[in-house]
Protein backbone atom coordinates (compact mmCIF):
# COMPACT_ATOMS: atom_id res chain seq x y z
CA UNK A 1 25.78 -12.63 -7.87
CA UNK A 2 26.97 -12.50 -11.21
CA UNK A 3 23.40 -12.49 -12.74
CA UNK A 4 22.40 -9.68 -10.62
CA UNK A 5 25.68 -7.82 -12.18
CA UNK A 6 24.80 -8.73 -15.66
CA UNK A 7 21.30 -7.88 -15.34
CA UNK A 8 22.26 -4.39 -13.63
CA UNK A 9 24.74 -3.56 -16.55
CA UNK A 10 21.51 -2.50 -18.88
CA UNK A 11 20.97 0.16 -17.24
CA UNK A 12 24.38 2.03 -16.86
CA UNK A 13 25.56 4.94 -18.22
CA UNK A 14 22.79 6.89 -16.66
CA UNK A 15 21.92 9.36 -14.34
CA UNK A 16 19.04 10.94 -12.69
CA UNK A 17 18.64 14.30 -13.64
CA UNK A 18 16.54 17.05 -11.29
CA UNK A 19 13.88 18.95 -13.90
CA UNK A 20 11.69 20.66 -11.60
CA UNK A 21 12.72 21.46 -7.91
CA UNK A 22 11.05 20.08 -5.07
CA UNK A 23 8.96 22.61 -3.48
CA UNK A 24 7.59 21.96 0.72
CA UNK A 25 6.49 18.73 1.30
CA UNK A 26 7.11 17.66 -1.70
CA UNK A 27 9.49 15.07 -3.81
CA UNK A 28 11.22 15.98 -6.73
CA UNK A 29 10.47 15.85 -9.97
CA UNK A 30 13.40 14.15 -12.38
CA UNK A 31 14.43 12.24 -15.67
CA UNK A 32 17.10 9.30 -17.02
CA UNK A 33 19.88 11.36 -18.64
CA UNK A 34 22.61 9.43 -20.49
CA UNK A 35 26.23 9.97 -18.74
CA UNK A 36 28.66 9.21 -20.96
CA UNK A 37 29.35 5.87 -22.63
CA UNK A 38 28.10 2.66 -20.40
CA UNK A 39 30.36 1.22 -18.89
CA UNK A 40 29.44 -1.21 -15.89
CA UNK A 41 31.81 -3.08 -12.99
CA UNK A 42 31.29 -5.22 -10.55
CA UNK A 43 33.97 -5.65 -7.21
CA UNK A 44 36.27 -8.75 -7.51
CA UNK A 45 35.19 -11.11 -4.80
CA UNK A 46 38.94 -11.96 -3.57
CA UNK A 47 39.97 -8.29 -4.12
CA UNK A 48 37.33 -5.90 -3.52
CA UNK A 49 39.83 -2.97 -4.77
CA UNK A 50 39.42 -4.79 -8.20
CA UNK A 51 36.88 -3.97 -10.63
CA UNK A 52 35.86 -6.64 -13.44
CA UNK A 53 33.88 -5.09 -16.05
CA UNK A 54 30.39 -6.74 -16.98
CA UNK A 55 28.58 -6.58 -20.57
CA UNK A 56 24.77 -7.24 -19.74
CA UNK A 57 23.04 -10.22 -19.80
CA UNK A 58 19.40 -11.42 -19.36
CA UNK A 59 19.25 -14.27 -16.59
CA UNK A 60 17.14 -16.59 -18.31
CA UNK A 61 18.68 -18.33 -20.84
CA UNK A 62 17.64 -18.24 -24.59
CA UNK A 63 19.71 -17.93 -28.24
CA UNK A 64 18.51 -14.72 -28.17
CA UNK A 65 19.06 -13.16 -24.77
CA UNK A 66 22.92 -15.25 -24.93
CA UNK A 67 23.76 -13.28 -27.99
CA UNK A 68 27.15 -10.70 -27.02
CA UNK A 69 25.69 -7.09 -27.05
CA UNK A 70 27.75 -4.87 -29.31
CA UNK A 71 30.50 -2.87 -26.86
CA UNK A 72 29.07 0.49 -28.74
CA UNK A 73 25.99 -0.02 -27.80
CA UNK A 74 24.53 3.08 -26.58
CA UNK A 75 22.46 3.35 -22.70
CA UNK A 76 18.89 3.77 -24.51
CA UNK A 77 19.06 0.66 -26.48
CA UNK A 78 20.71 -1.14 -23.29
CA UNK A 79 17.67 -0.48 -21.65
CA UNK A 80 15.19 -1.41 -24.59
CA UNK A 81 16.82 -4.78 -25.01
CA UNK A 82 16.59 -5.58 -21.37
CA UNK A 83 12.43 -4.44 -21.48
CA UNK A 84 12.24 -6.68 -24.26
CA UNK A 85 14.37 -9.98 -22.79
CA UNK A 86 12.10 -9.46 -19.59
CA UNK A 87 8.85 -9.01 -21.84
CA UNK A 88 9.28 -11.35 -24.20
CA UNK A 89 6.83 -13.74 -25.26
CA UNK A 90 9.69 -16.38 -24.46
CA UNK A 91 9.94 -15.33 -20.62
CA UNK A 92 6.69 -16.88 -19.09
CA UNK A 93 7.66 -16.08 -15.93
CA UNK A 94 7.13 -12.46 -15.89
CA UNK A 95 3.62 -12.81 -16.70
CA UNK A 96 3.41 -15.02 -14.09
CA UNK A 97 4.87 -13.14 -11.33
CA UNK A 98 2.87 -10.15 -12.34
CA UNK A 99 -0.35 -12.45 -12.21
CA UNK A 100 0.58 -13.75 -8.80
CA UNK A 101 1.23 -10.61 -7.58
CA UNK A 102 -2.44 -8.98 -8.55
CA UNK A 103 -3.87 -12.30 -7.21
CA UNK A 104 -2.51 -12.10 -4.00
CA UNK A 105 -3.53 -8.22 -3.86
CA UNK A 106 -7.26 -9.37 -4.96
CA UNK A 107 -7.48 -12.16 -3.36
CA UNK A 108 -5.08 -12.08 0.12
CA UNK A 109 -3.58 -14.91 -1.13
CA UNK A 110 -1.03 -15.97 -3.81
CA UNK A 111 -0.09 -19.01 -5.85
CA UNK A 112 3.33 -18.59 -4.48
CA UNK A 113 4.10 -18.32 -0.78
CA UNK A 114 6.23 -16.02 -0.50
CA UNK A 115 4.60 -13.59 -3.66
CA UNK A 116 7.69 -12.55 -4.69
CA UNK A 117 9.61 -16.03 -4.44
CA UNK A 118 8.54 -17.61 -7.65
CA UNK A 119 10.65 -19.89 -10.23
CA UNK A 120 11.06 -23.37 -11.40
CA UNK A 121 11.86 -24.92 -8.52
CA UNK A 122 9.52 -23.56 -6.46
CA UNK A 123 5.64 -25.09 -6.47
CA UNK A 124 2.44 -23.40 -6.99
CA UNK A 125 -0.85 -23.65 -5.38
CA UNK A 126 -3.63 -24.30 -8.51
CA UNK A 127 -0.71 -24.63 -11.32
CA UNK A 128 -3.02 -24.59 -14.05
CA UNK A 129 -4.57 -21.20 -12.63
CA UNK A 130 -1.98 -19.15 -12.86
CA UNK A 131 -0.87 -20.92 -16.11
CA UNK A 132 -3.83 -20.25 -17.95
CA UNK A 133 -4.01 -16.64 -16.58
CA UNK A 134 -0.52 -16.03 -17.28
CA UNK A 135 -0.60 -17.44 -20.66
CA UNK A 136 -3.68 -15.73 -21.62
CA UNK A 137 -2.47 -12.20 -20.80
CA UNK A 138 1.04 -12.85 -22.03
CA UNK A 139 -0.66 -13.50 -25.73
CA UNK A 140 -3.02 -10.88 -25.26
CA UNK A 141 -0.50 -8.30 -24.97
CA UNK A 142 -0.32 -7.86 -21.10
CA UNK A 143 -3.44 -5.95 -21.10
CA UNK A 144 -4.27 -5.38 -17.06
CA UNK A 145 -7.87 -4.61 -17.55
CA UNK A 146 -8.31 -7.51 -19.32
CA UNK A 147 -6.45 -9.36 -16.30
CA UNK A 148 -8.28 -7.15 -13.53
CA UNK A 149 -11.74 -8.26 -14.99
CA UNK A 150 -10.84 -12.11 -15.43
CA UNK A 151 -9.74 -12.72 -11.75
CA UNK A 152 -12.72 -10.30 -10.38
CA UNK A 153 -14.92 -12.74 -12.39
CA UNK A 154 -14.42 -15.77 -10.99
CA UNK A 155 -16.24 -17.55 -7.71
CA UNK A 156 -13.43 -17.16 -6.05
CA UNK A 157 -12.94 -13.38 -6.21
CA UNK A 158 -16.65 -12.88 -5.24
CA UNK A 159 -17.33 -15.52 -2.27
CA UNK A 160 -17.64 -14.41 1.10
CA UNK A 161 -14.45 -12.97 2.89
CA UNK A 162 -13.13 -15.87 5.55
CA UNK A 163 -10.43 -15.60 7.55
CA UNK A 164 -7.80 -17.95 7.16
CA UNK A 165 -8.30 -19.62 10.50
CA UNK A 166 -11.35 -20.69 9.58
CA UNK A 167 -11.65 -24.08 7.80
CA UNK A 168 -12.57 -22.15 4.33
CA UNK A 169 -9.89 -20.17 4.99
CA UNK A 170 -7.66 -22.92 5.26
CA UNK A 171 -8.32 -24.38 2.06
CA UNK A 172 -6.82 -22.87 -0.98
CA UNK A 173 -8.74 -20.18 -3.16
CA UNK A 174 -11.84 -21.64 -1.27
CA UNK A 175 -12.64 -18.07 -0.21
CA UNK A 176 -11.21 -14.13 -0.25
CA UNK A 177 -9.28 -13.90 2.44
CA UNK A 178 -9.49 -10.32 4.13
CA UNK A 179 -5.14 -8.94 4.50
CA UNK A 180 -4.40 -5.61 6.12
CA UNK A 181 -3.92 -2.45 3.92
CA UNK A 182 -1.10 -0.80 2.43
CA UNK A 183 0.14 2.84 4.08
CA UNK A 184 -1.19 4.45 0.66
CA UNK A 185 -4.72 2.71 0.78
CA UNK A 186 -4.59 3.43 4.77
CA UNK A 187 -3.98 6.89 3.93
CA UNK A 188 -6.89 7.63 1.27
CA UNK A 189 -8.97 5.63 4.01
CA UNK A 190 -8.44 7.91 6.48
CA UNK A 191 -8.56 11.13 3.74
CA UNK A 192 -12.37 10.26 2.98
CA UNK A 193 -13.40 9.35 6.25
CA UNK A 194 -12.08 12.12 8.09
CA UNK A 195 -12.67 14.43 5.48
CA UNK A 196 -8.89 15.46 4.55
CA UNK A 197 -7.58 17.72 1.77
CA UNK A 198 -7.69 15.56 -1.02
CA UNK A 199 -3.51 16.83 -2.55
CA UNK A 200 -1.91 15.28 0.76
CA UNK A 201 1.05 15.32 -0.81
CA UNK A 202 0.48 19.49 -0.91
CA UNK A 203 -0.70 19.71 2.55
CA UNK A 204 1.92 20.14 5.53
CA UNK A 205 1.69 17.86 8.61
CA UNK A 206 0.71 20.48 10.92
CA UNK A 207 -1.85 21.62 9.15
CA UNK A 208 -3.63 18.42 9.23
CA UNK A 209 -3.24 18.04 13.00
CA UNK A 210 -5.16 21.03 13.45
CA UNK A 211 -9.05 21.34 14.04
CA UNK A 212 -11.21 22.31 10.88
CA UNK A 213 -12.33 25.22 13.15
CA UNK A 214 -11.26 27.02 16.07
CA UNK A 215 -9.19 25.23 18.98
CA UNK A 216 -9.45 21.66 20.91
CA UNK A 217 -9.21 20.16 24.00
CA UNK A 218 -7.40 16.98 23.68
CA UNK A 219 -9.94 13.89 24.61
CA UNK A 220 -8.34 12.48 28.47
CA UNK A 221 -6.60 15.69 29.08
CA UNK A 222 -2.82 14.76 29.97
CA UNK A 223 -3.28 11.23 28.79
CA UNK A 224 -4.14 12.18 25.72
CA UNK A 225 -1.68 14.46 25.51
CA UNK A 226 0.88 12.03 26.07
CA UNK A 227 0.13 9.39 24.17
CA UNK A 228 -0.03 11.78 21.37
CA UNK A 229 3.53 12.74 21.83
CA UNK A 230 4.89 9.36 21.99
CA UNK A 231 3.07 8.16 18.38
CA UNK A 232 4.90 11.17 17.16
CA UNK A 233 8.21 10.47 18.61
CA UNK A 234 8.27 6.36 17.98
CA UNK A 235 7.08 7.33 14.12
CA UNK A 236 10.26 10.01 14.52
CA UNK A 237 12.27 7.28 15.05
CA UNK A 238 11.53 5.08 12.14
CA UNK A 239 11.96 8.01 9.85
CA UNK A 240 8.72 9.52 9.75
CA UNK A 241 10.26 13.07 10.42
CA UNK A 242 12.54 12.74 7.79
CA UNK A 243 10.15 11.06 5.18
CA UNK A 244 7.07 14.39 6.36
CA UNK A 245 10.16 17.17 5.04
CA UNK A 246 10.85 14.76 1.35
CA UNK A 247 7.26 13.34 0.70
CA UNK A 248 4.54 15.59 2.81
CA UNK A 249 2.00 13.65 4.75
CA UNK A 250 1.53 10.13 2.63
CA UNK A 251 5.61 9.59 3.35
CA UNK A 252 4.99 9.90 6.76
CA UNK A 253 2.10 7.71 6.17
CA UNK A 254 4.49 5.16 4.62
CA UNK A 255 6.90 5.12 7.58
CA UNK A 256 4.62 4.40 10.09
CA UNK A 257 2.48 1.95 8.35
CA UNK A 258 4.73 0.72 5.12
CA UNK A 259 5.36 -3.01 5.24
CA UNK A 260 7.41 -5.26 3.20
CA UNK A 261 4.94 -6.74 0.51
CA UNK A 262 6.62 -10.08 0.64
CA UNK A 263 5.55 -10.79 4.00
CA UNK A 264 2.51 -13.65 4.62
CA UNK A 265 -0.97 -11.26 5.41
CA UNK A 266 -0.90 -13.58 8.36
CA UNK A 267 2.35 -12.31 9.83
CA UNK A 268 1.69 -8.95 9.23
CA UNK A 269 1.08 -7.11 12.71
CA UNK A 270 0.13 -3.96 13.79
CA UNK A 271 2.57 -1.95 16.08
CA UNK A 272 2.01 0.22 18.99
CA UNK A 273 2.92 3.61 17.23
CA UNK A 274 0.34 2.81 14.52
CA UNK A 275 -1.76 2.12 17.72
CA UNK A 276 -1.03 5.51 19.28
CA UNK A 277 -1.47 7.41 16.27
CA UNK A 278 -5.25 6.23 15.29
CA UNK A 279 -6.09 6.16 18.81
CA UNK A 280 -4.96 9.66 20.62
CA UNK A 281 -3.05 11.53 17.24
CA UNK A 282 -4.25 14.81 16.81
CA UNK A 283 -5.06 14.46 13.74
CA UNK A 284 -7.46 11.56 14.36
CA UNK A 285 -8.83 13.61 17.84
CA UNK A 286 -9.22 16.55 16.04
CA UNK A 287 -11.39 15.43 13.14
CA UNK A 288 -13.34 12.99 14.95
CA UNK A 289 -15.39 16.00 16.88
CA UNK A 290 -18.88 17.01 15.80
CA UNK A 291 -17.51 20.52 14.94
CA UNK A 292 -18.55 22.73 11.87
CA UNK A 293 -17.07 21.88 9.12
CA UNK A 294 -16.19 18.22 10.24
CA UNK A 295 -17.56 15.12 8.60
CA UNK A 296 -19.13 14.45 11.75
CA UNK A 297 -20.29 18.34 12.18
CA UNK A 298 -22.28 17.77 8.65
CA UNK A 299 -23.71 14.44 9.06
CA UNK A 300 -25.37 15.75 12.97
CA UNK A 301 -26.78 18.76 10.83
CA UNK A 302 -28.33 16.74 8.00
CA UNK A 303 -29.49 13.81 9.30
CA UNK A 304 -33.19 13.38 10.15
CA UNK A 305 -32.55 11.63 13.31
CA UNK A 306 -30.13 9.39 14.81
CA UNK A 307 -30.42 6.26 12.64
CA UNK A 308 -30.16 7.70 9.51
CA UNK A 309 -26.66 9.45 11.60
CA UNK A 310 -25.25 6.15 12.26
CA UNK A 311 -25.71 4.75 8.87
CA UNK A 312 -24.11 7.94 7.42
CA UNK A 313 -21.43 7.55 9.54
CA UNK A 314 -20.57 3.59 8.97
CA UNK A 315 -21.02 4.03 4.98
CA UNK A 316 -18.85 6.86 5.04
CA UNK A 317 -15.85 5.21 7.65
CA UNK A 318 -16.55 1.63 6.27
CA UNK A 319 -18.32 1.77 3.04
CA UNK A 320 -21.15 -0.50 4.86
CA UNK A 321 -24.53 -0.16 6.86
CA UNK A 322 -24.23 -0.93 10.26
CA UNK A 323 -25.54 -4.96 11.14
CA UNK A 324 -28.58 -5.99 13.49
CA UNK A 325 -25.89 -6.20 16.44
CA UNK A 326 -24.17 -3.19 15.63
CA UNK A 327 -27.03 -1.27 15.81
CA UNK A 328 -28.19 -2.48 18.88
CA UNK A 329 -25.39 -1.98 20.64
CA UNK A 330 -25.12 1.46 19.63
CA UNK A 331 -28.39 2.44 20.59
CA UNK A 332 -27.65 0.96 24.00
CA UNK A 333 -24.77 3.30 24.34
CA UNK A 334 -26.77 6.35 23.32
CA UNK A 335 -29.00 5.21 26.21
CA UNK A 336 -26.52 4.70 28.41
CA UNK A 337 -24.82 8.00 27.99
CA UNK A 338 -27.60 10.08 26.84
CA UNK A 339 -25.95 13.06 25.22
CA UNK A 340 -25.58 12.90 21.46
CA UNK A 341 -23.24 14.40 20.22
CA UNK A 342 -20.40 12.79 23.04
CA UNK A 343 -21.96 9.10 21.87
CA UNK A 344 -21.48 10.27 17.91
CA UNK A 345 -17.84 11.28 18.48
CA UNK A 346 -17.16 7.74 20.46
CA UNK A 347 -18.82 6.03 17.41
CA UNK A 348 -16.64 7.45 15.03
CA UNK A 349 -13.50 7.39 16.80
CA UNK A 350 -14.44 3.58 17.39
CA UNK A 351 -14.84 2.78 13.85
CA UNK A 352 -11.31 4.44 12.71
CA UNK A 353 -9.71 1.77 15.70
CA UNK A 354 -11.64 -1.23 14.52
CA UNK A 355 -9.31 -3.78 12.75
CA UNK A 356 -12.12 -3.32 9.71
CA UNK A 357 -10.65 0.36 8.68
CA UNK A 358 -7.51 -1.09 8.40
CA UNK A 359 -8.65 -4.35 6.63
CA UNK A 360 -9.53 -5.58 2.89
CA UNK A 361 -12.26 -6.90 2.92
């Protein structure tokens, strides 16, 4: 408790300061003003009426971080100092919680389980991995390119993708194991594949519920409909109303699919609103149609026949051609229900459901 305090004291006697006002759908634009001379408290445990001021101090221990900070010290060098204790070439273990962190976004798996539970008491899966990364881009400057093209140069960055029930999977590092993807990535996903504005952020809600051109039936009639209306009110109720009026379409984004990073890829689980929105939303509905002006509407038009449609359609949804059994199966179902455009529109909507639009892989 007290190290949190002392750690927190480097960064008072500041404010955030408003410089350009948030226009619709949009959050606001601001700076770090220095308020005043920094002073920082912290409640008396006994006597929470009591406030016991706190001079800041870095957490880890060293003859240079233990040094007493000048009382006139002004906000701006409070702040410097504390980037520089946490920076420092004698703090290893930022590096390496930076290094486990971009492993376990690479790789869906981390040398410390939980990723952001890290420390000297706690052990690491391949020490001398994330040593010799660490180390290496600690001297080097923390240079993230550097780091980004060491880790997506090894073996195990470019095996095959196992799932971690598997017996590869089970092993450590002995594969890339495929996790689920953030609300952000989710969101650009869904931007390319159904062919959204690209300045979300910009765009209201509303607008992107609405059909490229003209009006639309909703797929299932009343069903449809319904389900629809509950996605919207179950995302309502986890904020997602709130968060579309402050951050436009990619908060709303956030409250339906955001997830604490610190929880295991393995415990992470979908939810029925997230369900209900990819599966009946309108804007999902509405941009799966073969319309004009739809992604679907372009690749009907332009494709020489209905192979070279289906791999447009899985290279643009899931960056892939579509497999032997894929494209049987397909081709069954166009068989089956013989009109082309319905079976296109099924395809699509299909691929935005499958687990792989939502997965890394």
């Amino acid at each position: 408790r007290e190290q949190f305090h002392e750690f927190a004291a480097f960064f008072s006697g500041t404010r955030a300061k408003p410089i350009v006002r948030a226009m619709s759908g949009q959050l606001p634009v601001f700076e770090v003003e220095v308020q005043g001379r920094p002073r920082y408290t912290m409640p008396d445990l006994k006597n929470p009426t009591r406030q016991i001021p706190v001079a800041p101090k870095f957490f880890l221990a060293s003859a240079k971080a233990d040094a007493k900070l000048p009382e006139t010290i002004d906000a701006v060098a409070r702040r410097t100092l504390g980037a520089s204790y946490i920076t420092g070439q004698d703090n290893p273990w930022f590096a390496r919680a930076f290094v486990n962190r971009m492993w376990y976004a690479l790789m869906g798996e981390s040398f410390y389980d939980a990723v952001d539970d890290i420390g000297p008491e706690r052990t690491a899966k391949a020490p001398e991995v994330i040593e010799t990364l660490a180390d290496q881009w600690q001297k080097g400057g923390y240079d993230i390119r550097w780091l980004l093209r060491t880790i997506m140069g090894t073996e195990a960055y470019q095996r095959r993708v196992r799932a971690t029930t598997t017996a590869a999977g089970k092993t450590a590092f002995a594969s890339n194991c495929p996790s689920r993807l953030r609300s952000d990535q989710i969101v650009e996903a869904l931007s390319l594949a159904l062919g959204l504005p690209e300045d979300l952020v910009a765009v209201p809600t509303a607008a992107l519920n609405r059909a490229p051109e003209g009006k639309n039936k909703p797929q299932n009639g009343k069903k449809a409909v319904e389900s629809a209306r509950l996605a919207s009110a179950a995302a309502q109720g986890k904020g997602q109303g709130k968060a579309t009026r402050l951050g436009g379409p990619r908060a709303a984004f956030n409250a339906l699919f955001g997830i604490d990073p610190s929880i295991p890829n393995d415990d992470v689980m979908g939810t029925i609103p997230q369900a209900l929105f990819l599966m009946n939303g309108p804007m999902v509905h509405n941009r799966t149609q073969a319309r004009p002006g739809t992604v679907l509407g372009e690749i009907l038009a332009t494709a020489p026949d209905d192979r070279a449609a289906l791999n447009a359609l899985y290279l643009r949804v899931l960056s892939r051609q579509p497999n032997a059994k894929e494209v049987e199966a397909c081709t069954a179902y166009m068989g089956k229900v013989g009109h082309r455009v319905e079976v296109f529109e099924d395809i699509y909507w299909a691929l935005i459901n499958s687990t792989e639009f939502v997965s890394r892989r």
